[in-house]
Every structure is written in C-alpha cells, then in structure tokens.
Protein backbone atom coordinates (compact mmCIF):
# COMPACT_ATOMS: atom_id res chain seq x y z
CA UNK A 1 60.29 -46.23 -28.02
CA UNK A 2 57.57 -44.28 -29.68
CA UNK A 3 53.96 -45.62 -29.56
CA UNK A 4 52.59 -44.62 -32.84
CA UNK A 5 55.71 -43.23 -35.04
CA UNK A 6 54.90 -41.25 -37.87
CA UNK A 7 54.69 -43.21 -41.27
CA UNK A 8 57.92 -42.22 -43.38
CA UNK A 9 57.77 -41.58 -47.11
CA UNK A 10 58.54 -45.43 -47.78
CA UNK A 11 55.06 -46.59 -45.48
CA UNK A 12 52.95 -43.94 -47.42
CA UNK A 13 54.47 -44.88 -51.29
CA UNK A 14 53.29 -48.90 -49.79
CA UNK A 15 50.22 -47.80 -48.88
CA UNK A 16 49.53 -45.39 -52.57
CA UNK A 17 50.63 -48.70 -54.13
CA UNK A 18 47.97 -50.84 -52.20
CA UNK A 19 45.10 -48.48 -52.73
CA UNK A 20 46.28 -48.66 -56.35
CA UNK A 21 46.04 -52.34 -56.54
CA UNK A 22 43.00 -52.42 -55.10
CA UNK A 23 41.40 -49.46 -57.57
CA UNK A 24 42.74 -51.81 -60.78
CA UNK A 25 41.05 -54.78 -59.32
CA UNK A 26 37.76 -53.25 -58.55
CA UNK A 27 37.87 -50.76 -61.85
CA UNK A 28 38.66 -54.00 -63.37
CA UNK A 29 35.69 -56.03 -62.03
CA UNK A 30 33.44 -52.91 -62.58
CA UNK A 31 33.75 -52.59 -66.37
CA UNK A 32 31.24 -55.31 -67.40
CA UNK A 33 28.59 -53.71 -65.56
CA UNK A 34 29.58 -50.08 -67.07
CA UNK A 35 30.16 -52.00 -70.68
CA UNK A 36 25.80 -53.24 -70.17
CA UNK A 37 24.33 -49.96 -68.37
CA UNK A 38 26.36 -47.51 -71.23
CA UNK A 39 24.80 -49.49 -73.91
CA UNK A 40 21.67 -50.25 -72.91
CA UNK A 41 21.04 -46.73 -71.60
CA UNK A 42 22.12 -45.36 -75.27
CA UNK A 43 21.21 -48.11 -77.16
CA UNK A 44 17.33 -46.83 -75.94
CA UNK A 45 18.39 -43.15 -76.12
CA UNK A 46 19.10 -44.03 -79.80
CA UNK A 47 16.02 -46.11 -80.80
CA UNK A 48 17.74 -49.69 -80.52
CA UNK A 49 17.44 -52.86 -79.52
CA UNK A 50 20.24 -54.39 -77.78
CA UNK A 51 21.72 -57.56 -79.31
CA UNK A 52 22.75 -59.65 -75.71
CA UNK A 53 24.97 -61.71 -77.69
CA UNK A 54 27.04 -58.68 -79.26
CA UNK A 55 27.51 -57.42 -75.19
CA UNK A 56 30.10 -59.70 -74.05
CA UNK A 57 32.97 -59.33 -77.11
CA UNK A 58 32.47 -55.78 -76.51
CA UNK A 59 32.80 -56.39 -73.15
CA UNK A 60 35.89 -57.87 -72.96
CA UNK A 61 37.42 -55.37 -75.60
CA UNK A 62 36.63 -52.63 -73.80
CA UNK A 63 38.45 -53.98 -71.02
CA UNK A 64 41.68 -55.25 -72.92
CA UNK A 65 41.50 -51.69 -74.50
CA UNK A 66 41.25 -49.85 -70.73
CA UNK A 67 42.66 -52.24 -68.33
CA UNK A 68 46.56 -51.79 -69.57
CA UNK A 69 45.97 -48.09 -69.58
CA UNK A 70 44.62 -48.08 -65.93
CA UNK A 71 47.46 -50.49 -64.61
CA UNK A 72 50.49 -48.40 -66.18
CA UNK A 73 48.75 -44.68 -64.45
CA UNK A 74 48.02 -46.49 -61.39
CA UNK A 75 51.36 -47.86 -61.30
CA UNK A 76 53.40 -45.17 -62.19
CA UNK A 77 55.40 -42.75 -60.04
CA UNK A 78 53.18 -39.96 -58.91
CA UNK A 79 55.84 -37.74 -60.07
CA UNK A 80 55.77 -38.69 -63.79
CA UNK A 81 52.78 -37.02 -64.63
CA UNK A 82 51.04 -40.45 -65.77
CA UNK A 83 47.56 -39.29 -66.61
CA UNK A 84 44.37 -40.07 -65.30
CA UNK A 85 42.72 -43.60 -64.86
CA UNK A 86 39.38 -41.75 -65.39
CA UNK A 87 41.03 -40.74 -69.05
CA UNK A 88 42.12 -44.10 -69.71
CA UNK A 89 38.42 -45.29 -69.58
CA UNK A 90 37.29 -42.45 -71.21
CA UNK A 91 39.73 -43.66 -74.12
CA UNK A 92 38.09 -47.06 -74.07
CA UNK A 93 34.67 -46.32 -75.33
CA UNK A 94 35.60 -47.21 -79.24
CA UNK A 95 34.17 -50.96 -78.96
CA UNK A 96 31.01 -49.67 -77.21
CA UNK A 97 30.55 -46.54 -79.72
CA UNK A 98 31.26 -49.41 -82.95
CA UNK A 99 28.88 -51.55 -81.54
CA UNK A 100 26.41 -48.82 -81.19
CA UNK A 101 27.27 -47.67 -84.82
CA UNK A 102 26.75 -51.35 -85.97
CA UNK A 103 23.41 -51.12 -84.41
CA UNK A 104 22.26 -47.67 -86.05
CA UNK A 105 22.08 -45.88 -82.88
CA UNK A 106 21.23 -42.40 -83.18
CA UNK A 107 23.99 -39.91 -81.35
CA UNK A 108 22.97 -37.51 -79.05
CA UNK A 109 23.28 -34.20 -80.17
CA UNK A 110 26.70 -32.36 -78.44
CA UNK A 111 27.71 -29.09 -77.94
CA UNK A 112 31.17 -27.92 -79.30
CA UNK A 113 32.94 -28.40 -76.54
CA UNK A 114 32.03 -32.06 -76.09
CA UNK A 115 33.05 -32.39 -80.40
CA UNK A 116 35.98 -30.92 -79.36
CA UNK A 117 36.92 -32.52 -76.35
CA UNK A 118 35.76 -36.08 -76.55
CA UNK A 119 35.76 -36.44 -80.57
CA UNK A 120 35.70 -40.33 -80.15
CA UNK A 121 32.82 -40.63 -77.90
CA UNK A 122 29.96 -39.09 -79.81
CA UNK A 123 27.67 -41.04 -77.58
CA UNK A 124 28.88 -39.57 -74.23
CA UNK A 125 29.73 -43.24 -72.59
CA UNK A 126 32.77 -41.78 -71.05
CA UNK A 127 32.77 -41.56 -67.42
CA UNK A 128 33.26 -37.99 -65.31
CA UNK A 129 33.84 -40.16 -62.26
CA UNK A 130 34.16 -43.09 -60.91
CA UNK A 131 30.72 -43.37 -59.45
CA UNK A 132 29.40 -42.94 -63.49
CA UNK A 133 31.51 -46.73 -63.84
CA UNK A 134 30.27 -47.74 -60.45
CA UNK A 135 29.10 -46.57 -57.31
CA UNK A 136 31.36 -48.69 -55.53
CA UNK A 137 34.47 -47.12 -57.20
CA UNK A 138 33.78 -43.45 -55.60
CA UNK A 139 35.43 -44.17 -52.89
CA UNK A 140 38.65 -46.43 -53.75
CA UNK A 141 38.79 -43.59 -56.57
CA UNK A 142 38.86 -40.74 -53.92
CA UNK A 143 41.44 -42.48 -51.23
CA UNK A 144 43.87 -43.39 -54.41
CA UNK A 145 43.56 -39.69 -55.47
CA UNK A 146 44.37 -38.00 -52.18
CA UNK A 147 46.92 -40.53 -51.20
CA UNK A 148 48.91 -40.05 -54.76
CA UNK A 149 48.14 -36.01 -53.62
CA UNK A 150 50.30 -36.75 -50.31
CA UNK A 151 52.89 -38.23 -51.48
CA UNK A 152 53.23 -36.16 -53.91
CA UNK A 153 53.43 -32.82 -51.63
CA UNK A 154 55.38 -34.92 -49.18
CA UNK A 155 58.34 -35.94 -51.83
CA UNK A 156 57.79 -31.76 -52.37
CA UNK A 157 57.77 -30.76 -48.65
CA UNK A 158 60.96 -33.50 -47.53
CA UNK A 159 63.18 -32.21 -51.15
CA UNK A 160 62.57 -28.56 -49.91
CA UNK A 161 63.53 -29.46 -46.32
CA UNK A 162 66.01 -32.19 -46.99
C-alpha cells in the first residue's frame, strides 16, 4: 500500500469545489467593506458628502446584484467557460454608481478605453483584483484560480492520454 497516493481527478475537482466555497463566502463577507471604501473614496474624489444612511441599501444591492453571479462562475464546470468572478463584481457597481449619481458626484475623467470597456462604471469602482475588494481575498482568489487551472489541464492531459 502506497504512503501518499497521488490525488486522482475526483480529489482535485473536491478540493476546486472547496476553495470555491470558501472564495463565495469570503467575497461574500468582503463586499460591505468594498460597497463603504468605493464610495467614500469617490464620493470625496467627486466633491461629496456621504449620506451613512444611503450606504447600507446600496450595500445589500450590490451584493444581491454580485453574489448570484459569483456563486454560478464559482460553481460551474471549469470547462464551460463560466466567466470571471472578478467580472461578476465588476458588473455589480450600478447601485454604487446610482447612488453616487443621486449624490452629484463628479466622474473622473476616463480614457477611451475605460468608455469603452467598462461603459457602466464611469466612476472606476470595479475591482482589477481581488486585493482592490479586499486584501484578504488575494489569496483565496489566487489558490481558486490555479486550482480551476489544474484541473483544467489535467481533464486535458488524462482525455489526451486516456
């Protein structure tokens, strides 16, 4: 009997589908924070004061509007080409950018490739990363990403070999 056998394709799909668990619940506990800092930071940018009691509808809108989004990428087969969760919070900044507009915020200037490629987030709240959300997603971000990348190229190298 081996000591250590090698995970098989089964173990490392379990193990994609914990880390994605886990990035759901933390992206998920992360978005109020993200929700305050993005509209305070522009909210000053644009020559506003921040209404408290207007944070926590938005709040929780924003996170209806991502949270679905995140759950059906994270969940879905690395093989159906299922997006990006980074995307699906990216596609979440309407409440934030209404609120803003409600407030008479000035927008940033942005170059034509940000009009072009973001055209509903004239305020640039959408995250790059996961660190822009929260520091403490970097890293749950980077182990989901490479171990969706494995499997992936595993399911490629055991088809080709199989």
């Amino acid at each position: 009997m081996e000591a250590n056998p090698e995970p098989t394709l089964a173990d490392d799909e379990a193990q994609l589908a914990a880390f994605a668990e886990q990035l759901i619940e933390q992206v998920d506990t992360s978005i109020g924070g993200w929700v305050r800092r993005s509209v305070f930071a522009a909210a000053g940018a644009g020559g506003v004061k921040v209404v408290e009691a207007d944070l926590a509808p938005v709040i929780e809108q924003t996170r209806v509007a991502a949270m679905s989004e995140i759950r059906r990428v994270l969940r879905a087969d690395v093989d159906t080409g299922a997006g990006s969760p980074l995307a699906a919070l990216r596609s979440a900044v309407g409440p934030m950018t209404d609120l803003l507009d409600r407030w008479g915020a000035a927008r940033p200037p942005r170059d034509e490739f940000l009009e072009r490629q973001f055209p509903g987030d004239p305020y640039q709240l959408g995250p790059a990363a996961f660190s822009d959300v929260d520091d403490d997603l970097h890293e749950p971000g980077l182990v989901w990403g490479a171990a969706r990348a494995h499997v992936h190229l595993r399911r490629r190298r055991e088809s080709d070999h199989g």
